[in-house]
Each structure stands twice: as C-alpha cells, then as structure tokens.
N, C-alpha and C. Protein backbone atom coordinates (compact mmCIF):
# COMPACT_ATOMS: atom_id res chain seq x y z
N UNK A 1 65.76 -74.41 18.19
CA UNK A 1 65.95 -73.45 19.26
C UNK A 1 65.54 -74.10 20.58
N UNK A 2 66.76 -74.26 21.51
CA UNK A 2 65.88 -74.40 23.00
C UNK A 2 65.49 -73.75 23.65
N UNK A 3 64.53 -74.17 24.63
CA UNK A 3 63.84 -73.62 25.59
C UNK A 3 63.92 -73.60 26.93
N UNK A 4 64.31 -72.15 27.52
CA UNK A 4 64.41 -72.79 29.15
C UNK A 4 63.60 -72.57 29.68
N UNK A 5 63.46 -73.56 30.75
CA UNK A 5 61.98 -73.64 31.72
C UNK A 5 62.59 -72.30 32.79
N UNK A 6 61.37 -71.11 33.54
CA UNK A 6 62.16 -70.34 34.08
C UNK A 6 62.54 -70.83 35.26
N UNK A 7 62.96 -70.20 36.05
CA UNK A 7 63.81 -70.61 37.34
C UNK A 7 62.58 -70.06 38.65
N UNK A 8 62.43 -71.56 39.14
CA UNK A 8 61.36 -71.37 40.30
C UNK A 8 61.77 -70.49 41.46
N UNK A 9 61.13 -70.22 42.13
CA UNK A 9 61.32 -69.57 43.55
C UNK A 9 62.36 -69.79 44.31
N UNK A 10 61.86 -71.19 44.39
CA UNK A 10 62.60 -72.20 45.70
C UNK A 10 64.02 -72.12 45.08
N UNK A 11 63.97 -72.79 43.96
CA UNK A 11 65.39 -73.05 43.17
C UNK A 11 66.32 -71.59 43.46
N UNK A 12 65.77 -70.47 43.51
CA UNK A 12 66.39 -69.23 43.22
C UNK A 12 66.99 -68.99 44.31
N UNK A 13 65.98 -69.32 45.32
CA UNK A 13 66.37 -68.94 47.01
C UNK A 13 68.04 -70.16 47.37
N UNK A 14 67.87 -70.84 47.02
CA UNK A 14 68.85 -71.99 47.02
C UNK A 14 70.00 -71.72 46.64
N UNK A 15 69.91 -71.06 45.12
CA UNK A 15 71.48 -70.51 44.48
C UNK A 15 71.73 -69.48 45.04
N UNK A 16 70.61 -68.39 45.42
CA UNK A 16 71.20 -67.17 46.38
C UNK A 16 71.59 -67.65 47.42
N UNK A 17 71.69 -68.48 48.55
CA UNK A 17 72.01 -69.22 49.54
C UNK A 17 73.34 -69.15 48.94
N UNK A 18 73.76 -70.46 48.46
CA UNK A 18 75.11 -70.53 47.58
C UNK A 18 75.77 -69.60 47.35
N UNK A 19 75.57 -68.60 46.11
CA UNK A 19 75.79 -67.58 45.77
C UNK A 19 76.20 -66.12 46.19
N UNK A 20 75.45 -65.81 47.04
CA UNK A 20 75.36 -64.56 48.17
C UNK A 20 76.15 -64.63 49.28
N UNK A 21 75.58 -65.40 50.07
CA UNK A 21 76.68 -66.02 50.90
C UNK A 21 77.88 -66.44 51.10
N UNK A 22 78.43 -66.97 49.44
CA UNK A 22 80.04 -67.18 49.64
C UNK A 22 81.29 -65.99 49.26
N UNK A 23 79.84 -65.10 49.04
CA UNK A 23 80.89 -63.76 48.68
C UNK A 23 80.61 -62.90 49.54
N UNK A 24 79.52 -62.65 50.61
CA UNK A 24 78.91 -61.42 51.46
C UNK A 24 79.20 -62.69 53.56
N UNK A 25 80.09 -62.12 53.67
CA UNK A 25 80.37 -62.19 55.06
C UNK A 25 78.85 -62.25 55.94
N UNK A 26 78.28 -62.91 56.59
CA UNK A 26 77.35 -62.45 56.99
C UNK A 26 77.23 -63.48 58.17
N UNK A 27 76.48 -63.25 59.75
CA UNK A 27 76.43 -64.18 60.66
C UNK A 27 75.85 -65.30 60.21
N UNK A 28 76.01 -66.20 61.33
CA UNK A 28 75.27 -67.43 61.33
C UNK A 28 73.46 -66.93 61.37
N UNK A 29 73.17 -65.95 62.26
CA UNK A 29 71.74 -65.59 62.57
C UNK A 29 71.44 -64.86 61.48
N UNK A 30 72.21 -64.15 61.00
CA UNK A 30 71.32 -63.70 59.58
C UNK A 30 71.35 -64.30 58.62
N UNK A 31 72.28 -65.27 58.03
CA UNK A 31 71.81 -66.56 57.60
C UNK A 31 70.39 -66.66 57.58
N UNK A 32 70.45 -67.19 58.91
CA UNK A 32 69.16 -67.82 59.36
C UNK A 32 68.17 -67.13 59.11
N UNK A 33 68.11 -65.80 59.50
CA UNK A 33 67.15 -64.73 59.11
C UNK A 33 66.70 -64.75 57.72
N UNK A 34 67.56 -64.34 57.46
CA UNK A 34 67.06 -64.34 55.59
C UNK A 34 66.91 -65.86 54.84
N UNK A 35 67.11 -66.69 55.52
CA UNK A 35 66.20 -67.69 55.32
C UNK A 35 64.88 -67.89 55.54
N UNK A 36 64.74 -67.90 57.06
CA UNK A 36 63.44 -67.97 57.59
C UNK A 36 62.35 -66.99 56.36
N UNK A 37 63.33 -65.64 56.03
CA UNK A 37 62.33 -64.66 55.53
C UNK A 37 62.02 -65.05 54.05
N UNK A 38 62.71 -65.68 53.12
CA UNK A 38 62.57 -66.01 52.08
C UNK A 38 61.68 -66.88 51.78
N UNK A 39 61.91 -68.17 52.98
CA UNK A 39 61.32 -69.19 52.76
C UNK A 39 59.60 -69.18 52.78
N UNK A 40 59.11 -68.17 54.22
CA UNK A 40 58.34 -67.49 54.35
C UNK A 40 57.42 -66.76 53.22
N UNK A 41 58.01 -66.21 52.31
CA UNK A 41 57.91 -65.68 51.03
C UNK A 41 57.65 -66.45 49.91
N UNK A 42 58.47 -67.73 49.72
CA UNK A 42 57.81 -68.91 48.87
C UNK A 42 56.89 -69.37 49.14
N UNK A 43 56.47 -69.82 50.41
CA UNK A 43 55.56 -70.19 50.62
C UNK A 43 54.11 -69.71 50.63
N UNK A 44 54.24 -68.24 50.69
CA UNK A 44 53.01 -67.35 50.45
C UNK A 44 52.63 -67.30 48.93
N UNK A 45 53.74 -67.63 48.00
CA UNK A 45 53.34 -67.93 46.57
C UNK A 45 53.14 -69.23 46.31
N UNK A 46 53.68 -70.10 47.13
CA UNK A 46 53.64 -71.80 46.49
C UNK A 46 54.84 -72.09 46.03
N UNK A 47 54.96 -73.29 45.45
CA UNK A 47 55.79 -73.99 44.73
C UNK A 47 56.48 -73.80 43.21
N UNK A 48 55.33 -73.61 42.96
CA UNK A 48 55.50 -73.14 41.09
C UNK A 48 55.38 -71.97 41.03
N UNK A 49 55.90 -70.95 41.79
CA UNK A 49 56.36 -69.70 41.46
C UNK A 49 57.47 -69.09 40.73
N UNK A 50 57.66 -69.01 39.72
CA UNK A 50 58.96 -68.76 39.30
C UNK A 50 59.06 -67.03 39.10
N UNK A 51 60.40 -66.72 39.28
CA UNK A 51 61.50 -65.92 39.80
C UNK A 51 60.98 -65.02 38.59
N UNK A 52 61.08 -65.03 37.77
CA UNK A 52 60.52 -64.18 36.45
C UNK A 52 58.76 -63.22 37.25
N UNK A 53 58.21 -64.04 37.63
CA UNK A 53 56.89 -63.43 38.23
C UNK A 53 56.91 -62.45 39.28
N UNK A 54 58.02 -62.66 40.08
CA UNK A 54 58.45 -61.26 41.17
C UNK A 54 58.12 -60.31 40.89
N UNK A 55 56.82 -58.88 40.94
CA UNK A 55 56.91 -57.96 40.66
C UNK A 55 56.50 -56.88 41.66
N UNK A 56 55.87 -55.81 41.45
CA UNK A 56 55.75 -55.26 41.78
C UNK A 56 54.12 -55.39 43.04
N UNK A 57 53.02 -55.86 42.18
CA UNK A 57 51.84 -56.14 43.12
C UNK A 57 52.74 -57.50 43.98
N UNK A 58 53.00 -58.30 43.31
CA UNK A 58 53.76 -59.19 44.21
C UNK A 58 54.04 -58.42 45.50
N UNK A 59 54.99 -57.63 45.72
CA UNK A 59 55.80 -57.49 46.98
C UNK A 59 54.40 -56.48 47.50
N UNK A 60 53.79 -55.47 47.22
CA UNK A 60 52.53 -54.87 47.69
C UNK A 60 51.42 -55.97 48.16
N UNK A 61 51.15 -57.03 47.65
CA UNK A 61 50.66 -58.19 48.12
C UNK A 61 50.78 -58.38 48.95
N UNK A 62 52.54 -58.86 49.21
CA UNK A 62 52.80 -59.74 50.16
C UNK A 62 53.15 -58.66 51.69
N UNK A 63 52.99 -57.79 51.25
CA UNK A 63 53.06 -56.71 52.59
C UNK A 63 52.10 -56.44 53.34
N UNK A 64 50.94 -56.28 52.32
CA UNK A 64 49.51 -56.63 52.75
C UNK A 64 49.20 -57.63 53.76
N UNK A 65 49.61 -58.91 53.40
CA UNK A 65 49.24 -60.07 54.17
C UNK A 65 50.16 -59.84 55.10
N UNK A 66 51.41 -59.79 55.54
CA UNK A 66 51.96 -59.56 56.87
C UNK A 66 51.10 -58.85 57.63
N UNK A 67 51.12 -57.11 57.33
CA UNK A 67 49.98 -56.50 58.05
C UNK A 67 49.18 -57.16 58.50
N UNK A 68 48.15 -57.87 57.67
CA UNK A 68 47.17 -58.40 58.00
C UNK A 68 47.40 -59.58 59.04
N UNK A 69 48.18 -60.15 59.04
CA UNK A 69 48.95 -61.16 60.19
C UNK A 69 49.52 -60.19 61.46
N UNK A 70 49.11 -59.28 61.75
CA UNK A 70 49.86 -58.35 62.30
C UNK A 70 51.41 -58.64 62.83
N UNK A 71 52.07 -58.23 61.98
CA UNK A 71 53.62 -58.18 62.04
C UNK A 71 54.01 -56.78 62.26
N UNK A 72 55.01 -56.71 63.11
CA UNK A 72 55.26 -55.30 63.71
C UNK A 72 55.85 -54.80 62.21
N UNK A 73 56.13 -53.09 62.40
CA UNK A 73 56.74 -52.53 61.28
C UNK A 73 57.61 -52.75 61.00
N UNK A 74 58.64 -53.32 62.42
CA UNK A 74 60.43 -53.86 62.04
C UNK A 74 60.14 -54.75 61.85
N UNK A 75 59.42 -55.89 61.89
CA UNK A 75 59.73 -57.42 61.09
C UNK A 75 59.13 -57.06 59.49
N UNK A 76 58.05 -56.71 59.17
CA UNK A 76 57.89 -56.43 58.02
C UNK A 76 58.86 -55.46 57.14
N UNK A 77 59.65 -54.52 57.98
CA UNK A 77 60.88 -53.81 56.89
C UNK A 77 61.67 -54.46 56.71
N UNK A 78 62.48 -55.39 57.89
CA UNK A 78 63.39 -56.15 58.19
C UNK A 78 63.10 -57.58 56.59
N UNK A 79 62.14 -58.03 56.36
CA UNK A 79 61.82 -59.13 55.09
C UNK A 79 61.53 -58.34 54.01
N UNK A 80 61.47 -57.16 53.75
CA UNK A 80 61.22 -56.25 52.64
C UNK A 80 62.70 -56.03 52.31
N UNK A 81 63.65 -55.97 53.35
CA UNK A 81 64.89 -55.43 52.63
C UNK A 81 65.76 -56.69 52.29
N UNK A 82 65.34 -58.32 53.31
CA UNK A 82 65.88 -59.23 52.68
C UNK A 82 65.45 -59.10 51.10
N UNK A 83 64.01 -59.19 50.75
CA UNK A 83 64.04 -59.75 49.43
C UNK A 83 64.26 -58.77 48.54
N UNK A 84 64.75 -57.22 48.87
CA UNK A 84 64.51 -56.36 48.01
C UNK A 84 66.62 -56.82 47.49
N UNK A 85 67.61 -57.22 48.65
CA UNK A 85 68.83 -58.10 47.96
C UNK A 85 68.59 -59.03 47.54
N UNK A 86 67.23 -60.07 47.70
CA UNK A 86 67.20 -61.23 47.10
C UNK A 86 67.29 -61.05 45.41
N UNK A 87 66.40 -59.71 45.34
CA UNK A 87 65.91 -59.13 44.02
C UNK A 87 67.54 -58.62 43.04
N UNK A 88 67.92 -57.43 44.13
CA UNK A 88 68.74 -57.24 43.58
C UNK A 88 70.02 -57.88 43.09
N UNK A 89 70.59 -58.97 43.84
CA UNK A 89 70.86 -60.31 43.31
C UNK A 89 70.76 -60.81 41.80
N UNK A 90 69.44 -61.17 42.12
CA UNK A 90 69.39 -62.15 40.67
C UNK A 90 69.01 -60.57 39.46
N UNK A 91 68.92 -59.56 39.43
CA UNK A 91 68.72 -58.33 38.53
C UNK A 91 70.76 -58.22 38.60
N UNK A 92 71.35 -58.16 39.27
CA UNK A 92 73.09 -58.57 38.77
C UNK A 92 73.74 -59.54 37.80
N UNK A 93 72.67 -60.79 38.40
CA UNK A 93 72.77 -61.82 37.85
C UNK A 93 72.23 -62.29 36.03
N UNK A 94 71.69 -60.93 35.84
CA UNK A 94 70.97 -61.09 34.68
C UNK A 94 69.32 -61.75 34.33
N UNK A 95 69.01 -62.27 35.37
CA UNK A 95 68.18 -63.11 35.34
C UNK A 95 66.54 -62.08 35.55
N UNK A 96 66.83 -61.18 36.45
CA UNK A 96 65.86 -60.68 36.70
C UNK A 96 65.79 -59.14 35.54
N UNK A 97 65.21 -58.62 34.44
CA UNK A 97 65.83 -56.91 34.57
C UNK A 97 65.60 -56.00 34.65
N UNK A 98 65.16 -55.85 36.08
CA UNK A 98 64.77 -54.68 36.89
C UNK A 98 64.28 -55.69 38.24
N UNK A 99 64.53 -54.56 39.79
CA UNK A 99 64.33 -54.76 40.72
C UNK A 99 62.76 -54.84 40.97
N UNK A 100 62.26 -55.39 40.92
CA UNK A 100 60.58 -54.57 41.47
C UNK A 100 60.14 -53.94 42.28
N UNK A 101 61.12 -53.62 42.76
CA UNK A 101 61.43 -52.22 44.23
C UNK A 101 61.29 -50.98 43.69
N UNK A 102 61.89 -51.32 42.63
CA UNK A 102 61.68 -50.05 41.56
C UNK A 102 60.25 -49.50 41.18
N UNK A 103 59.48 -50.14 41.42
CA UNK A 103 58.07 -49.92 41.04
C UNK A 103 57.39 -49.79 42.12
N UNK A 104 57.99 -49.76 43.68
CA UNK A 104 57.13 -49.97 44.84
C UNK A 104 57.15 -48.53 45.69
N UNK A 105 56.34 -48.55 46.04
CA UNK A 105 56.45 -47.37 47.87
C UNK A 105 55.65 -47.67 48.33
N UNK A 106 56.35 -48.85 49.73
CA UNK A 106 55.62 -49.20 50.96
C UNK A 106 55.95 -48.42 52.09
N UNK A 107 55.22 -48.16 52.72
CA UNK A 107 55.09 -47.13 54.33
C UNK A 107 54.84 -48.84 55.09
N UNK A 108 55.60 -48.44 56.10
CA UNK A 108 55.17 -49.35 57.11
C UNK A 108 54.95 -48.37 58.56
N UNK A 109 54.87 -47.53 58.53
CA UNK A 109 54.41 -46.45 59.72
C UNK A 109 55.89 -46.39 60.78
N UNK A 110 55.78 -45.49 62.07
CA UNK A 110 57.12 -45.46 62.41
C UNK A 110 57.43 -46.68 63.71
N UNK A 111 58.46 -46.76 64.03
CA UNK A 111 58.76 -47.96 64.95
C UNK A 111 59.09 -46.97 66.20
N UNK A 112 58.15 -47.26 67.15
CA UNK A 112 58.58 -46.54 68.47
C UNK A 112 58.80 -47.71 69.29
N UNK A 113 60.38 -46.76 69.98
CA UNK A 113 60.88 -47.71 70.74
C UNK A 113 61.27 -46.55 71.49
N UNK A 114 61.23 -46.71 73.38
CA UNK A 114 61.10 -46.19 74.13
C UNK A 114 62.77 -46.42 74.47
N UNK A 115 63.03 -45.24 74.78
CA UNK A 115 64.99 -45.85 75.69
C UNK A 115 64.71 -46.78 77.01
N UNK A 116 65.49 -47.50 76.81
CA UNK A 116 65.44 -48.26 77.96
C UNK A 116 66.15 -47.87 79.59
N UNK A 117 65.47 -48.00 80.37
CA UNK A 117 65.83 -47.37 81.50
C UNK A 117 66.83 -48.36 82.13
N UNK A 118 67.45 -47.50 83.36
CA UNK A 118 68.70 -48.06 84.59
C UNK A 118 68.17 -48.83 85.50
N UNK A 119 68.52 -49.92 85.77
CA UNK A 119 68.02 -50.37 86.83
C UNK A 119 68.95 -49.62 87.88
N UNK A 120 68.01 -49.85 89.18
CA UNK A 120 68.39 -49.18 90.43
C UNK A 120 69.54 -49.31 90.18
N UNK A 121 70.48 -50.43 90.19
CA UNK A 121 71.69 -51.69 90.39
C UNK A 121 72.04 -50.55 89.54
N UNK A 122 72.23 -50.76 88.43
CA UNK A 122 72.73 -49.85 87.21
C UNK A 122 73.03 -48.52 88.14
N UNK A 123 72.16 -47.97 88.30
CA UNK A 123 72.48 -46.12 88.58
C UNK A 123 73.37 -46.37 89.94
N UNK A 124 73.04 -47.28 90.89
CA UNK A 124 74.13 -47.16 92.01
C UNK A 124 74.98 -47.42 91.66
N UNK A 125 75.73 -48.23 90.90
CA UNK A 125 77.09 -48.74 90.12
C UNK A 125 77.57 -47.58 89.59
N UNK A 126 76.72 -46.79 88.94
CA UNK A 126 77.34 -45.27 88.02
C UNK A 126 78.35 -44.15 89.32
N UNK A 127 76.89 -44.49 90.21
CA UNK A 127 77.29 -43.08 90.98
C UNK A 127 78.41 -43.47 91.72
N UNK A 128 78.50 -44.79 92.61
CA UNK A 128 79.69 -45.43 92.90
C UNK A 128 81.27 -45.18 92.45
N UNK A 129 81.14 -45.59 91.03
CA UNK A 129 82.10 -45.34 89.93
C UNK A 129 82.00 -44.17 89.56
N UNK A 130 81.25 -42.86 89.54
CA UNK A 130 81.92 -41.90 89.92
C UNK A 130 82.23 -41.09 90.62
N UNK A 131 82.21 -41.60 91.60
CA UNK A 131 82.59 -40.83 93.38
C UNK A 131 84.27 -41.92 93.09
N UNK A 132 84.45 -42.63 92.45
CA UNK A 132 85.76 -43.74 92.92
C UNK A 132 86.17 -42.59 92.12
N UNK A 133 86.11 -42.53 90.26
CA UNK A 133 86.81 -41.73 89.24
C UNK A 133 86.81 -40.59 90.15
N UNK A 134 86.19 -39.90 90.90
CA UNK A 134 86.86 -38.53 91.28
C UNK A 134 87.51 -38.74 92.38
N UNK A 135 87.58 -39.42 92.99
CA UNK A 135 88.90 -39.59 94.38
C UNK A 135 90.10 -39.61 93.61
N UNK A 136 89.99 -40.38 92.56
CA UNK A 136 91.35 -40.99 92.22
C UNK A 136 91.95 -39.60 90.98
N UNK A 137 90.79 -38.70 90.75
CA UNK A 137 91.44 -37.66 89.78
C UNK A 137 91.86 -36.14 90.70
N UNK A 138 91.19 -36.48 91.66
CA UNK A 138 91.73 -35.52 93.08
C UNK A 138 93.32 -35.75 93.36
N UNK A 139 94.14 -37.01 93.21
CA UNK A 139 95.26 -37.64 93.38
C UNK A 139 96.38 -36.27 92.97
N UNK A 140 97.08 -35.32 93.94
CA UNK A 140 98.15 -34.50 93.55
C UNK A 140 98.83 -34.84 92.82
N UNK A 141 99.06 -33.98 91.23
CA UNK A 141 100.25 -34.36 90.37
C UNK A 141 100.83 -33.36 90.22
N UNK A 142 101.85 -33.23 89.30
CA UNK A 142 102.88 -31.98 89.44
C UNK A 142 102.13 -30.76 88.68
N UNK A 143 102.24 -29.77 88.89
CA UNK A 143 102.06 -28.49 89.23
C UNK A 143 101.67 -28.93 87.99
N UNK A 144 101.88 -28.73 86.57
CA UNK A 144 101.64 -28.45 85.01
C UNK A 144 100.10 -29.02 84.85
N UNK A 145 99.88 -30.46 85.50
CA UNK A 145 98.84 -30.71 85.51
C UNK A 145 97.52 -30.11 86.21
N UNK A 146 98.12 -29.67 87.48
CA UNK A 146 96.78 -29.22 88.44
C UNK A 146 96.62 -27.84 87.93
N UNK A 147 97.51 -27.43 86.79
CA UNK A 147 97.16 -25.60 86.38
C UNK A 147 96.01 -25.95 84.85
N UNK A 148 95.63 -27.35 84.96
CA UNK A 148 94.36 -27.39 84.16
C UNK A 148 93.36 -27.96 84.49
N UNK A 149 92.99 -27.77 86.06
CA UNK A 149 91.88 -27.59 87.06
C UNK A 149 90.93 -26.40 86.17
N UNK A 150 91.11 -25.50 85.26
CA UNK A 150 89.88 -24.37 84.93
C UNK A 150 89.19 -24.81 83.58
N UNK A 151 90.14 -26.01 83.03
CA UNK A 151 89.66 -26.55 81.59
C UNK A 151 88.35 -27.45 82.12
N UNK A 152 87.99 -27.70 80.54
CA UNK A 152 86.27 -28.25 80.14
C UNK A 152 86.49 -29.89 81.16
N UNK A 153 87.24 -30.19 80.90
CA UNK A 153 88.00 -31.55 81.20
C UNK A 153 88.10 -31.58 83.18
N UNK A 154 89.07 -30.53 83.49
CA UNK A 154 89.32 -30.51 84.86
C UNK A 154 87.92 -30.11 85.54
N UNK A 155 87.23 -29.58 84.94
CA UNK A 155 85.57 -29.45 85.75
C UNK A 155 84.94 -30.85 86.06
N UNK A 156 85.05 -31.35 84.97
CA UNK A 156 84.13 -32.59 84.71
C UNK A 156 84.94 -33.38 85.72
N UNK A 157 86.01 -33.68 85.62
CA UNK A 157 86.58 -34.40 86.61
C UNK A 157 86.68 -33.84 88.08
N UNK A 158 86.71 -32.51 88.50
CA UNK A 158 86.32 -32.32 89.79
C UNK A 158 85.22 -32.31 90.40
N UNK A 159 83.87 -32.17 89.36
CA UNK A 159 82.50 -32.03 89.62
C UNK A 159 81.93 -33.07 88.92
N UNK A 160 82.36 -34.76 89.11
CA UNK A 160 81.83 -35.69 88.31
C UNK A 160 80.59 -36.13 88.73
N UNK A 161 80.74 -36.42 90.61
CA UNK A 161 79.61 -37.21 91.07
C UNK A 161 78.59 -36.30 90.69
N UNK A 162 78.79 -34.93 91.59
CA UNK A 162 77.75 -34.01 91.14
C UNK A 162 77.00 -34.14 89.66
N UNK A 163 77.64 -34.16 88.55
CA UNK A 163 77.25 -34.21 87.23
C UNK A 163 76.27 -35.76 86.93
N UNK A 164 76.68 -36.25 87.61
CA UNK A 164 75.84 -37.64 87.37
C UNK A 164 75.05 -37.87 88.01
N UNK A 165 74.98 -37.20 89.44
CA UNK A 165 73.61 -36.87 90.18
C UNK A 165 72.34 -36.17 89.59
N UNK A 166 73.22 -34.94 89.29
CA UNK A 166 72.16 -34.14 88.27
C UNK A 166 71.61 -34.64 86.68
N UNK A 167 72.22 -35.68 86.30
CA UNK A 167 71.45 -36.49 85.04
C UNK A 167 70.29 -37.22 85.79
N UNK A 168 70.80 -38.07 86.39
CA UNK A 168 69.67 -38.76 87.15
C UNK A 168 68.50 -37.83 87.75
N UNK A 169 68.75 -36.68 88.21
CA UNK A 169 68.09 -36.31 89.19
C UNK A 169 66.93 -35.22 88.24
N UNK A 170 67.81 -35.38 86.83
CA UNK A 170 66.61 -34.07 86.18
C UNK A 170 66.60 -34.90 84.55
N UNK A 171 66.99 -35.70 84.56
CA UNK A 171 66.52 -36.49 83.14
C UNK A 171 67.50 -35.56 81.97
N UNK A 172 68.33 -35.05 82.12
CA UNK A 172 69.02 -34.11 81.20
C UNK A 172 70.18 -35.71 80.57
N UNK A 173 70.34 -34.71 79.07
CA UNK A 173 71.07 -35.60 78.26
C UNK A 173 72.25 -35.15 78.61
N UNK A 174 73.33 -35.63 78.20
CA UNK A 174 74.81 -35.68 78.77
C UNK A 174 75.26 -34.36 78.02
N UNK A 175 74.75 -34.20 76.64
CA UNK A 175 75.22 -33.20 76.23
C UNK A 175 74.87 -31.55 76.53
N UNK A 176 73.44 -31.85 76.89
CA UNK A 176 72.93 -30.69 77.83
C UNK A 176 73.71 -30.33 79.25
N UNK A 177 74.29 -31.43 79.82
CA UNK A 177 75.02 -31.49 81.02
C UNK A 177 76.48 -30.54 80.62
N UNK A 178 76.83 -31.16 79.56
CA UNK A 178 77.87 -30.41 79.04
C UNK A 178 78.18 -29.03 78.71
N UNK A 179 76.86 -28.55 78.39
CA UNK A 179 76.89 -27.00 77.93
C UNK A 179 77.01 -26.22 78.72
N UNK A 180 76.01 -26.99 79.95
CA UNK A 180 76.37 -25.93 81.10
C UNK A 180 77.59 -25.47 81.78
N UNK A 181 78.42 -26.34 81.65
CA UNK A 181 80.23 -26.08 81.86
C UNK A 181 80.97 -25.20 81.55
C-alpha cells in the first residue's frame, strides 16, 4: 500500500494559483491580492504546514494575530474571504472535506466609512452644469412637448438649479429632493 505525504501549504497555494485562476477571470490586482494574502497566511504557520491541518482554531488564530497587529476590519475580512475560497477550493477538489468556515464565527466589528465630500471645484461644476441643463431645456419645442411642463420630469427640468442649490444648501438626499415634487 502507498503512502501519500500530505500536501503542504505553500504547495497548495501554488496549484490554487494555477488552478483557480485559469478558470475564475480575475484582475491583475487581485491576483496580487490574494497572493499577498495567502502568502501572508503561510507564513504565519511556516513551511511544514500542510493543507490537511487548516481548521477551524487555525483561522480563529490567525484572526487573532491580525487584530493584534492592528489590521483594520476591511483588511482582515477582505483575507478571511480570500482563504475561506482558498478553502473552498481544495474541499471541491476533494482534498480538503469540509470548509473550516464551517466551524467558525468571526465578528470583525463594523467598517465606518464617512461619504466623501465635494470639493468646492466639484459643487461649482454641478451648479454650473445645471444652470447650462436648464437654459438648454427652456429651448421652445412644439406644443406636445411644452404640454408636459406639469410632469415629475418637466419640474425637475424647469426647477433644476434651484433643486441643486437646495441639496447643497440643506444636506438633503436626492431622493428626499424628489418627494417634495
């Protein structure tokens, strides 16, 4: 009877490279990404890690130590969901059978991200462009058209600048802008 030696880390990350990749479309940067993140991941186990040992304290482990490296919540979800396809991968592949995701619930707390604001430049360009859009929707057309001056549509276009003054001027969402119509 032979014996197979199991399949190391590194080795695994390599055929998923190969493997994954020549069937899943994916950029050049996420490539790269899910490299960086894998490799990252071997290396927190070593060398002689083999692919059979992936489990469950494993990935609770290794979440631990990010934290502890303080890694924001999106880089730490962002390498949790590479290896949770790395996993699911080789569990297709037969090799693995079961995900060890299956055995996990990590919180990584929530990701606040603030909307990003207009620069001045930005909002004068808006209001600009729409003082131009309403000159040019003021333009006389034949009668059929100007008898839908009372629709949702002919407001917005006669009262545009106004409408984009008043976003700016009171922080209202576009769709709140809308209701009032």
């Amino acid at each position: 009877m032979r014996r197979y030696l199991p399949v190391l880390l590194v080795q695994a990350i390599d055929e998923f490279f190969n493997g994954y990749f020549s069937t899943h479309e994916r950029s050049a940067k996420t490539r790269i990404a899910y490299r960086s993140d894998l490799d990252q991941m071997a290396a927190h186990v070593g060398k002689d890690f083999a692919l059979i040992s992936l489990n469950a304290s494993f990935i609770e482990n290794w979440a631990a130590d990010l934290r502890l490296r303080n890694y924001s919540p999106a880089s730490m979800r962002r390498k949790m969901v590479v290896l949770k396809v790395f996993c699911s991968y080789w569990v297709r592949k037969g090799v693995l059978n079961e995900s060890p995701f299956w055995r996990v619930k990590l919180s990584f707390g929530r990701i606040a991200q603030l909307p990003r604001s207009l620069s001045e430049a930005e909002i004068r360009g808006l209001l600009v462009q729409a003082k131009q859009s309403h000159s040019a929707a003021n333009v006389p057309r034949k009668r059929a058209v100007l008898a839908r001056g009372n629709t949702q549509r002919g407001l917005i276009n006669k009262y545009r600048p106004l409408l984009v003054d008043l976003l700016f001027a009171t922080g209202m969402r576009v769709g709140e802008v809308r209701d009032l119509i």
